[in-house]
C-alpha atoms as a PDB file:
ATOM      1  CA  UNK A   1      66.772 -95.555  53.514  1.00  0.00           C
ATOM      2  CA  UNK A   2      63.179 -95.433  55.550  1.00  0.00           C
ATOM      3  CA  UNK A   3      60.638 -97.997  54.787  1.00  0.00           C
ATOM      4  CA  UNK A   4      56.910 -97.319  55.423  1.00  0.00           C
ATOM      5  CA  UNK A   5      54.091-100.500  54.021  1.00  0.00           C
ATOM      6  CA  UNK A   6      51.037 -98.712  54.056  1.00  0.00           C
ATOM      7  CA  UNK A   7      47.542 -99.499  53.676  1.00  0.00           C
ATOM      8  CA  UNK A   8      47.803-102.566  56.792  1.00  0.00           C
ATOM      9  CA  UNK A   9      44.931-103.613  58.182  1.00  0.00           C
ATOM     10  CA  UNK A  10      44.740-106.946  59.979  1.00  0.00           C
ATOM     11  CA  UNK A  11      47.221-107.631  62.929  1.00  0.00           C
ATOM     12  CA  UNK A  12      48.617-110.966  61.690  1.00  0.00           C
ATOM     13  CA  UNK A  13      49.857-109.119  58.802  1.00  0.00           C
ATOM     14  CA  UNK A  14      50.750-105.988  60.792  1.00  0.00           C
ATOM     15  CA  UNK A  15      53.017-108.110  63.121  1.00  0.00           C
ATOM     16  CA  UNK A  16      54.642-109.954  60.382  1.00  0.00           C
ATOM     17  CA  UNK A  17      55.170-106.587  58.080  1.00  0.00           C
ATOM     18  CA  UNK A  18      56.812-105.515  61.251  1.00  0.00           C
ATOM     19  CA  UNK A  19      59.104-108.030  62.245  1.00  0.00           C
ATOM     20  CA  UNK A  20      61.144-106.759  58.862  1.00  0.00           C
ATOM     21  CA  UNK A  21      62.467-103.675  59.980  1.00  0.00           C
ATOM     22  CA  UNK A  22      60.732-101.375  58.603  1.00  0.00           C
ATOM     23  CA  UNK A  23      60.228 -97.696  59.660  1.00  0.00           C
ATOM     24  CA  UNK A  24      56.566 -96.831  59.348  1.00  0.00           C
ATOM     25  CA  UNK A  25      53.374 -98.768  59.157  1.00  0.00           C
ATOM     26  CA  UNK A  26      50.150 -97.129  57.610  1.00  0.00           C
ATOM     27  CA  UNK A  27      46.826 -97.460  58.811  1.00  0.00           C
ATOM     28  CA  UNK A  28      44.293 -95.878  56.143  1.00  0.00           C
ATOM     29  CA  UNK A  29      41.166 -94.137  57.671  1.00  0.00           C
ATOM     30  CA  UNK A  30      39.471 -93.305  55.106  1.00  0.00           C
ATOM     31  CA  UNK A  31      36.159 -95.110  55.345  1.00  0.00           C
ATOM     32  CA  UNK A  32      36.341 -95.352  50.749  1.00  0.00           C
ATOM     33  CA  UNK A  33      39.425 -97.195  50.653  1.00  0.00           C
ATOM     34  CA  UNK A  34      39.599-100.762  50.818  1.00  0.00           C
ATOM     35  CA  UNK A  35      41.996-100.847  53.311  1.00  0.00           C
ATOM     36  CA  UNK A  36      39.850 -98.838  55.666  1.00  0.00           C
ATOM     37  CA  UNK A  37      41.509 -99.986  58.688  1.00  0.00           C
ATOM     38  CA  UNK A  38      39.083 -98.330  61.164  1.00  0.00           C
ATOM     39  CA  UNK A  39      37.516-101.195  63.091  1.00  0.00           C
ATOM     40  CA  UNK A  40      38.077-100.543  66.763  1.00  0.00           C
ATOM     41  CA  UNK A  41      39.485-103.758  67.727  1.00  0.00           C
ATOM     42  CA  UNK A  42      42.183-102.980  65.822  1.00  0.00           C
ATOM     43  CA  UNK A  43      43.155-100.200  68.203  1.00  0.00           C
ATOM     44  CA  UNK A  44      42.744-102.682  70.901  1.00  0.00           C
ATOM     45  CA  UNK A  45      45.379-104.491  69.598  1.00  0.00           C
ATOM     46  CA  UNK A  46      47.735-102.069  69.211  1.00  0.00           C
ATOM     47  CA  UNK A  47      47.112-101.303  72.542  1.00  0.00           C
ATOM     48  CA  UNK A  48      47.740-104.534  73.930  1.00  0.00           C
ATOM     49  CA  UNK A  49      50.430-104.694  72.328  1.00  0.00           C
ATOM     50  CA  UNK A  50      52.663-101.499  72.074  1.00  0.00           C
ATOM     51  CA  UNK A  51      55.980-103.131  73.016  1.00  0.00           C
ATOM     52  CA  UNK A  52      55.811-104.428  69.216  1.00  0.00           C
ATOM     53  CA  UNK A  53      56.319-101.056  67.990  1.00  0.00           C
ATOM     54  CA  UNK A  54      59.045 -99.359  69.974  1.00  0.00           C
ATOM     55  CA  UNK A  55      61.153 -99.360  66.933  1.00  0.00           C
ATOM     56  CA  UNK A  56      58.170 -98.442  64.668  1.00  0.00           C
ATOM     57  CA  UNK A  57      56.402 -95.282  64.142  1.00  0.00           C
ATOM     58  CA  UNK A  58      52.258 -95.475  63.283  1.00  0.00           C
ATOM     59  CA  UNK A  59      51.105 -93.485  60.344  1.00  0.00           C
ATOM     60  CA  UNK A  60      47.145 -92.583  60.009  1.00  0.00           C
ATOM     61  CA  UNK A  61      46.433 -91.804  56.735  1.00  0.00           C
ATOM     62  CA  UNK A  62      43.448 -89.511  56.273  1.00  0.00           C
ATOM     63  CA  UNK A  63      41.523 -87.564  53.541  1.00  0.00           C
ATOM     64  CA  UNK A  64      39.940 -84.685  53.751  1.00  0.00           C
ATOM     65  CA  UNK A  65      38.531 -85.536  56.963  1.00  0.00           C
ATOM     66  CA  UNK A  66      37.453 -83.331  60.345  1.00  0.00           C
ATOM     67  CA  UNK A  67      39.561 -81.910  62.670  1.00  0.00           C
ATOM     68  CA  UNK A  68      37.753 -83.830  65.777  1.00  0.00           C
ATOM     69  CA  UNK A  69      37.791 -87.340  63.669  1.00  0.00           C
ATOM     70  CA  UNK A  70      41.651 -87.037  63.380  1.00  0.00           C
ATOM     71  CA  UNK A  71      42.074 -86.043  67.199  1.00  0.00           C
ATOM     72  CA  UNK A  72      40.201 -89.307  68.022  1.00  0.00           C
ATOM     73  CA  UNK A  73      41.936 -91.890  65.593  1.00  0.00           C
ATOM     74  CA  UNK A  74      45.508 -90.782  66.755  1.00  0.00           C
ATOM     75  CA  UNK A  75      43.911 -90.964  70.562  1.00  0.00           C
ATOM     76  CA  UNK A  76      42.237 -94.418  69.813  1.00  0.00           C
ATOM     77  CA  UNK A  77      44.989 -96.385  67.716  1.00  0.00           C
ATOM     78  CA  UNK A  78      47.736 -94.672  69.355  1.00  0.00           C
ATOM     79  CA  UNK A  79      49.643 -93.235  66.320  1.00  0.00           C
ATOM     80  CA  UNK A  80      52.779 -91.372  65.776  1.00  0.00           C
ATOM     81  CA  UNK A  81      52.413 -89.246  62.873  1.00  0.00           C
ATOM     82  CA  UNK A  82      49.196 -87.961  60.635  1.00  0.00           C
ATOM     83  CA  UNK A  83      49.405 -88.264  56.892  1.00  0.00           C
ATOM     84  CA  UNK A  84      47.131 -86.100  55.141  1.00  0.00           C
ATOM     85  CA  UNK A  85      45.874 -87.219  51.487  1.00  0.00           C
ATOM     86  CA  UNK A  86      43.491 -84.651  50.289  1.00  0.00           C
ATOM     87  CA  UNK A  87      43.261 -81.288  49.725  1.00  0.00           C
ATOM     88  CA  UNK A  88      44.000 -79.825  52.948  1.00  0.00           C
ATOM     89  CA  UNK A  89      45.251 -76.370  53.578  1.00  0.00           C
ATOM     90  CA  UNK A  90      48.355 -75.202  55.270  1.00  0.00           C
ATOM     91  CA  UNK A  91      45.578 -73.632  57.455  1.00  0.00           C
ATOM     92  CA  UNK A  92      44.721 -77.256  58.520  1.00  0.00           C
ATOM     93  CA  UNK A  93      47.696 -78.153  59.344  1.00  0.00           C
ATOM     94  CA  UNK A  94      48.321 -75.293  61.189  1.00  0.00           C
ATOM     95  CA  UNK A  95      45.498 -75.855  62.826  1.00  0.00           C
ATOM     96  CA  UNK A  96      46.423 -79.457  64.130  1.00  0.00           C
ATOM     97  CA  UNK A  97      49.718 -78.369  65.171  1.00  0.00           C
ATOM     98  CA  UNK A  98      48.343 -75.995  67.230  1.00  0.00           C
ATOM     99  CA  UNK A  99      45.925 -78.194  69.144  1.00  0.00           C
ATOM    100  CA  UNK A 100      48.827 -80.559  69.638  1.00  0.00           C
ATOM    101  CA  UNK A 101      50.103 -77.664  71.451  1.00  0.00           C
ATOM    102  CA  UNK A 102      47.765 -76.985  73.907  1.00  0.00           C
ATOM    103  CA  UNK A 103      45.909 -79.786  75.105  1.00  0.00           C
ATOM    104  CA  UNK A 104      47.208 -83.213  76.716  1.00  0.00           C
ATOM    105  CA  UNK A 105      45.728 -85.262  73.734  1.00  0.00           C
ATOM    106  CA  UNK A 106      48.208 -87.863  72.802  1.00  0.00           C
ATOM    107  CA  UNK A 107      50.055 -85.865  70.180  1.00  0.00           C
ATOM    108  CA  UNK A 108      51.201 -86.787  66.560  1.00  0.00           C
ATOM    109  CA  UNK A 109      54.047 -85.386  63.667  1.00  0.00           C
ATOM    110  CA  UNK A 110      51.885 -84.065  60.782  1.00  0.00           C
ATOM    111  CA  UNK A 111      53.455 -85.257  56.911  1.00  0.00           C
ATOM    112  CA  UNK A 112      51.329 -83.938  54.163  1.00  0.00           C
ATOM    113  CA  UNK A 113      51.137 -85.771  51.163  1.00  0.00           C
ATOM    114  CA  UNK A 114      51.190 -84.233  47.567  1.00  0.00           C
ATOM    115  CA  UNK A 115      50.056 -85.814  44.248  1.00  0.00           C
ATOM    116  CA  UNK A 116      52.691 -85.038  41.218  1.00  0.00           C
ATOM    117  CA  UNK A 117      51.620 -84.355  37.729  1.00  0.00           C
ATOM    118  CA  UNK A 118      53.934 -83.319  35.147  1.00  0.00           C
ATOM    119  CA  UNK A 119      52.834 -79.679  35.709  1.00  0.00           C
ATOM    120  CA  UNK A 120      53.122 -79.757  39.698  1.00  0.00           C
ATOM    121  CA  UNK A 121      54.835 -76.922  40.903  1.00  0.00           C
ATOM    122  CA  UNK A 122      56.581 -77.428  43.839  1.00  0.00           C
ATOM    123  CA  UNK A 123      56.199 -74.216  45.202  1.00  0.00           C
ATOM    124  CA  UNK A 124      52.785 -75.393  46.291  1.00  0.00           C
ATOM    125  CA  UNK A 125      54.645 -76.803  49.789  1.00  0.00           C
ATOM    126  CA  UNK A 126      55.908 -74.143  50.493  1.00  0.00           C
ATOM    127  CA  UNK A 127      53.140 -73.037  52.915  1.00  0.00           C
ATOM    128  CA  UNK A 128      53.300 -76.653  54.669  1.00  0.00           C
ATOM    129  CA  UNK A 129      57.249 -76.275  55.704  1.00  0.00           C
ATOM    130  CA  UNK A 130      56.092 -74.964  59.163  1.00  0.00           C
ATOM    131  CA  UNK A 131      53.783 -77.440  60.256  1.00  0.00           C
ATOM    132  CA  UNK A 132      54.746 -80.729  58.168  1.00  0.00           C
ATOM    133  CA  UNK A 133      58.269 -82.364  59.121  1.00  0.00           C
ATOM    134  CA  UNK A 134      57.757 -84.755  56.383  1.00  0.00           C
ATOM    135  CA  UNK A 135      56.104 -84.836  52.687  1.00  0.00           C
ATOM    136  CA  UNK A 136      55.273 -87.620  50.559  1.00  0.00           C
ATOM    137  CA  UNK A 137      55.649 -87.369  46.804  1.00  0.00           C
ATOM    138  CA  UNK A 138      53.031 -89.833  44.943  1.00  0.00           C
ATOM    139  CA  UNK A 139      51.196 -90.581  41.980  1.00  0.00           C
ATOM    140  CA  UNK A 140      48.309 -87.848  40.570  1.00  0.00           C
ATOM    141  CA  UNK A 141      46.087 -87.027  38.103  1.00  0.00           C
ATOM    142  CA  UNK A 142      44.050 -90.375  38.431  1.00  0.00           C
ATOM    143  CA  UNK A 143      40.996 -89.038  40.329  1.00  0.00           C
ATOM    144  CA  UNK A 144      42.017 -90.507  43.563  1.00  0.00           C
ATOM    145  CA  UNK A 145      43.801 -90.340  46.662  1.00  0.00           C
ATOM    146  CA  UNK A 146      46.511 -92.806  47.003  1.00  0.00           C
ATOM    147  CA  UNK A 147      46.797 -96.468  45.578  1.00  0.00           C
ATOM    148  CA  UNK A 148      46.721 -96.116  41.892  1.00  0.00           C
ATOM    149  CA  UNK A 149      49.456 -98.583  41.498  1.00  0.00           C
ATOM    150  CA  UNK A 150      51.487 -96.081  39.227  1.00  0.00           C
ATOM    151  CA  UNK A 151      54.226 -94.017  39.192  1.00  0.00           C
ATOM    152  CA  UNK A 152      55.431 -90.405  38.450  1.00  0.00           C
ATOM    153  CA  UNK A 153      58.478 -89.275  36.890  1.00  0.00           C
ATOM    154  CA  UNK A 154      60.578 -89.841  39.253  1.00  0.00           C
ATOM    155  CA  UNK A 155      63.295 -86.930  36.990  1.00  0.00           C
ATOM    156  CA  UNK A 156      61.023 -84.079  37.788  1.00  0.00           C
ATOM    157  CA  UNK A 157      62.467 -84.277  42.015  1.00  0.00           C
ATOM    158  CA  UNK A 158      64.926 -82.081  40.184  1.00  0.00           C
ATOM    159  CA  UNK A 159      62.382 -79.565  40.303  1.00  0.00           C
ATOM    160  CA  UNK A 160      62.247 -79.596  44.379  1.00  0.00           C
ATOM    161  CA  UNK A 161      64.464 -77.614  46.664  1.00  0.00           C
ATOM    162  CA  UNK A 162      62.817 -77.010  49.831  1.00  0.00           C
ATOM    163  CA  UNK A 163      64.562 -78.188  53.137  1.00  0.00           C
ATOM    164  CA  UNK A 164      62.028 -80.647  53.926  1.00  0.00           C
ATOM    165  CA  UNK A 165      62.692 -84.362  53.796  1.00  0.00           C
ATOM    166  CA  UNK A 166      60.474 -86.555  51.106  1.00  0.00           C
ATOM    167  CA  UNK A 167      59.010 -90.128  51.277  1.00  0.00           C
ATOM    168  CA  UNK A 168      58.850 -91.265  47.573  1.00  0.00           C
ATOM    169  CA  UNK A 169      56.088 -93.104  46.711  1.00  0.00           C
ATOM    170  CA  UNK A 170      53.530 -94.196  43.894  1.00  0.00           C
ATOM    171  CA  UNK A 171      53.159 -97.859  42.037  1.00  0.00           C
ATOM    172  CA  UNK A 172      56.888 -98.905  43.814  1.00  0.00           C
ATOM    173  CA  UNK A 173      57.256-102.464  43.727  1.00  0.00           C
ATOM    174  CA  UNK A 174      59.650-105.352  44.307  1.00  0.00           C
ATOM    175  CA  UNK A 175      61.951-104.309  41.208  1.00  0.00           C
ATOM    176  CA  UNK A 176      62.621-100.644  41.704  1.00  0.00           C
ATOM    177  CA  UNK A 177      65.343-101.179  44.778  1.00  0.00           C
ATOM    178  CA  UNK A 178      67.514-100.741  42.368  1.00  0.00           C
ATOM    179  CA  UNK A 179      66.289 -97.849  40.603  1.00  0.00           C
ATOM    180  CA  UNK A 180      65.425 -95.990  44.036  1.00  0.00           C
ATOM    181  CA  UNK A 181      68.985 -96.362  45.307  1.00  0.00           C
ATOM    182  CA  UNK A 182      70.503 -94.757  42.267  1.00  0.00           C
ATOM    183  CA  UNK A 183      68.318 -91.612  43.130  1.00  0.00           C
ATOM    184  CA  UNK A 184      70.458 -88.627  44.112  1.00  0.00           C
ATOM    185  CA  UNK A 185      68.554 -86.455  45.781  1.00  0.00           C
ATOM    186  CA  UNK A 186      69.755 -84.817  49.573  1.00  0.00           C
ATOM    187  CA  UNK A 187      65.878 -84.553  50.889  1.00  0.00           C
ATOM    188  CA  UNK A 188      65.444 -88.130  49.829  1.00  0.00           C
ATOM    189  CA  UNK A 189      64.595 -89.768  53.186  1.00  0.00           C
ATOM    190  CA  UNK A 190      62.701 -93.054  52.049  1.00  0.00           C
ATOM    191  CA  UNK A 191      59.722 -94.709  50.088  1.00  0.00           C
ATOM    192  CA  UNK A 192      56.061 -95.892  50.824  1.00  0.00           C
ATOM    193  CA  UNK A 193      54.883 -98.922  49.036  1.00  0.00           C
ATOM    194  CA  UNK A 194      51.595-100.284  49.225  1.00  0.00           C
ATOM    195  CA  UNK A 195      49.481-102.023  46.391  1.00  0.00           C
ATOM    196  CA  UNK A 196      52.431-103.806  44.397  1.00  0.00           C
ATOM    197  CA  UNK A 197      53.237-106.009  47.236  1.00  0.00           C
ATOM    198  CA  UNK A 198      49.896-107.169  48.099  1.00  0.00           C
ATOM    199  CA  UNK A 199      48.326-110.421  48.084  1.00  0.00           C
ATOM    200  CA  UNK A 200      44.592-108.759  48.371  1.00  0.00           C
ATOM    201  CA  UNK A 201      43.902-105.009  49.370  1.00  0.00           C
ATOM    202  CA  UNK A 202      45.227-104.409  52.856  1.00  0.00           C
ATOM    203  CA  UNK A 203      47.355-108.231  53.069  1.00  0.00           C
ATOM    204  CA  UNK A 204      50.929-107.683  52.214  1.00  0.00           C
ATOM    205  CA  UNK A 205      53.272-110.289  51.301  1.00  0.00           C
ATOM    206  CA  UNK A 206      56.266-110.704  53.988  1.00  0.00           C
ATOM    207  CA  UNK A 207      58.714-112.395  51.374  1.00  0.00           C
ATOM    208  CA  UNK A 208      58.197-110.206  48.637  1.00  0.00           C
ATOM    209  CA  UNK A 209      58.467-107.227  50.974  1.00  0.00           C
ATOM    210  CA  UNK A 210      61.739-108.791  53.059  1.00  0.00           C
ATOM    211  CA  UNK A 211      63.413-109.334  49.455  1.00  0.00           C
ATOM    212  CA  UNK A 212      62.924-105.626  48.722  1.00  0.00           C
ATOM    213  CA  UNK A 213      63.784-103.790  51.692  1.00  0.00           C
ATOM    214  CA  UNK A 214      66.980-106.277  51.841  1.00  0.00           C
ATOM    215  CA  UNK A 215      67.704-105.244  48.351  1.00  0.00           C
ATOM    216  CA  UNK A 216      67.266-101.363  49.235  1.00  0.00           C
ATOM    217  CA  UNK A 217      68.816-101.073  52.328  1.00  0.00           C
ATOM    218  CA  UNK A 218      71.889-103.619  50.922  1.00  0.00           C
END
């Protein structure tokens, strides 16, 4: 079971969040968010230190945001994968891919997020299956893009049959291990938590986070 923490921010916390294990660390650049992790000496860091994260894969979360802004981020804070939180098209993503194709700009994996409603209709990803390795499931209908601190019903995943792999997320915190692992679902590849394990918007805290991911992965 994968693990990505997003919404880090400050490299104390980064390192730490890190040293547990997990799979994917988010970096939110969207300038709204509280988490807004776009200071430049924060891709200095990761820079300098790169060797931290040979085991860890960099996620850039973005919404809504130009082509040339996304180009630059993955470029300046050297990260692996794009996660798009808005409305973009399969046409955007298309788009990306194919830039990533023909140009020596340090390239990314593209996973397009989707928010669930009771009357979501899965069909929708259809047109992202060529372009998006990876989808992440999370929380709609509250007029905002990511961090609502609640969940979906988790039942309607028996609604979704494409062949790409899902990260489950949405208001997950420290006492749904249990819950998560009883999930039976073959494109079920991992969650991303954010705001229920945080001490303050973009500060996780390690214990509550090692107790969890010890619990899910046990």
């Amino acid at each position: 079971m994968k693990v990505k923490v997003c919404g880090m921010r400050e490299p104390d916390n980064i390192a730490a969040v890190n040293g547990l294990g997990v799979d994917y660390l988010g970096l939110v650049f969207h300038p709204a968010s509280p988490r807004f992790a776009g200071d430049p000496a924060l891709g200095e860091w990761i820079g300098e230190n790169e060797d931290l994260f040979e085991r860890t894969e960099l996620v850039g979360v973005f919404v809504n945001a130009e082509i040339d802004y996304v180009l630059n981020t993955v470029h300046d804070y050297h990260l692996d994968w794009v996660q798009l939180h808005g409305n973009e098209s399969p046409g955007y993503c298309q788009e990306l891919k194919l830039l990533w194709s023909v140009n020596t700009l340090r390239k990314a994996s593209i996973c397009k997020a989707f928010s669930i409603t009771p009357d979501f209709n899965f069909n929708d990803t259809n047109g992202y299956a060529g372009s998006c390795p990876l989808f992440v499931f999370d929380t709609g209908g509250r007029g905002q893009a990511g961090g609502t601190g609640a969940q979906w019903d988790w039942n309607k995943l028996e609604e979704y049959n494409s062949p790409v792999p899902f990260l489950l997320s949405g208001g997950i915190g420290p006492g749904d291990a249990r819950a998560i692992k009883m999930l039976d679902h073959p494109q079920l590849r991992g969650v991303d938590v954010n705001s229920m394990f945080e001490t303050e918007p973009g500060i996780k805290d390690v214990e509550v986070l090692r107790g969890f991911v010890g619990e899910l992965r046990s």
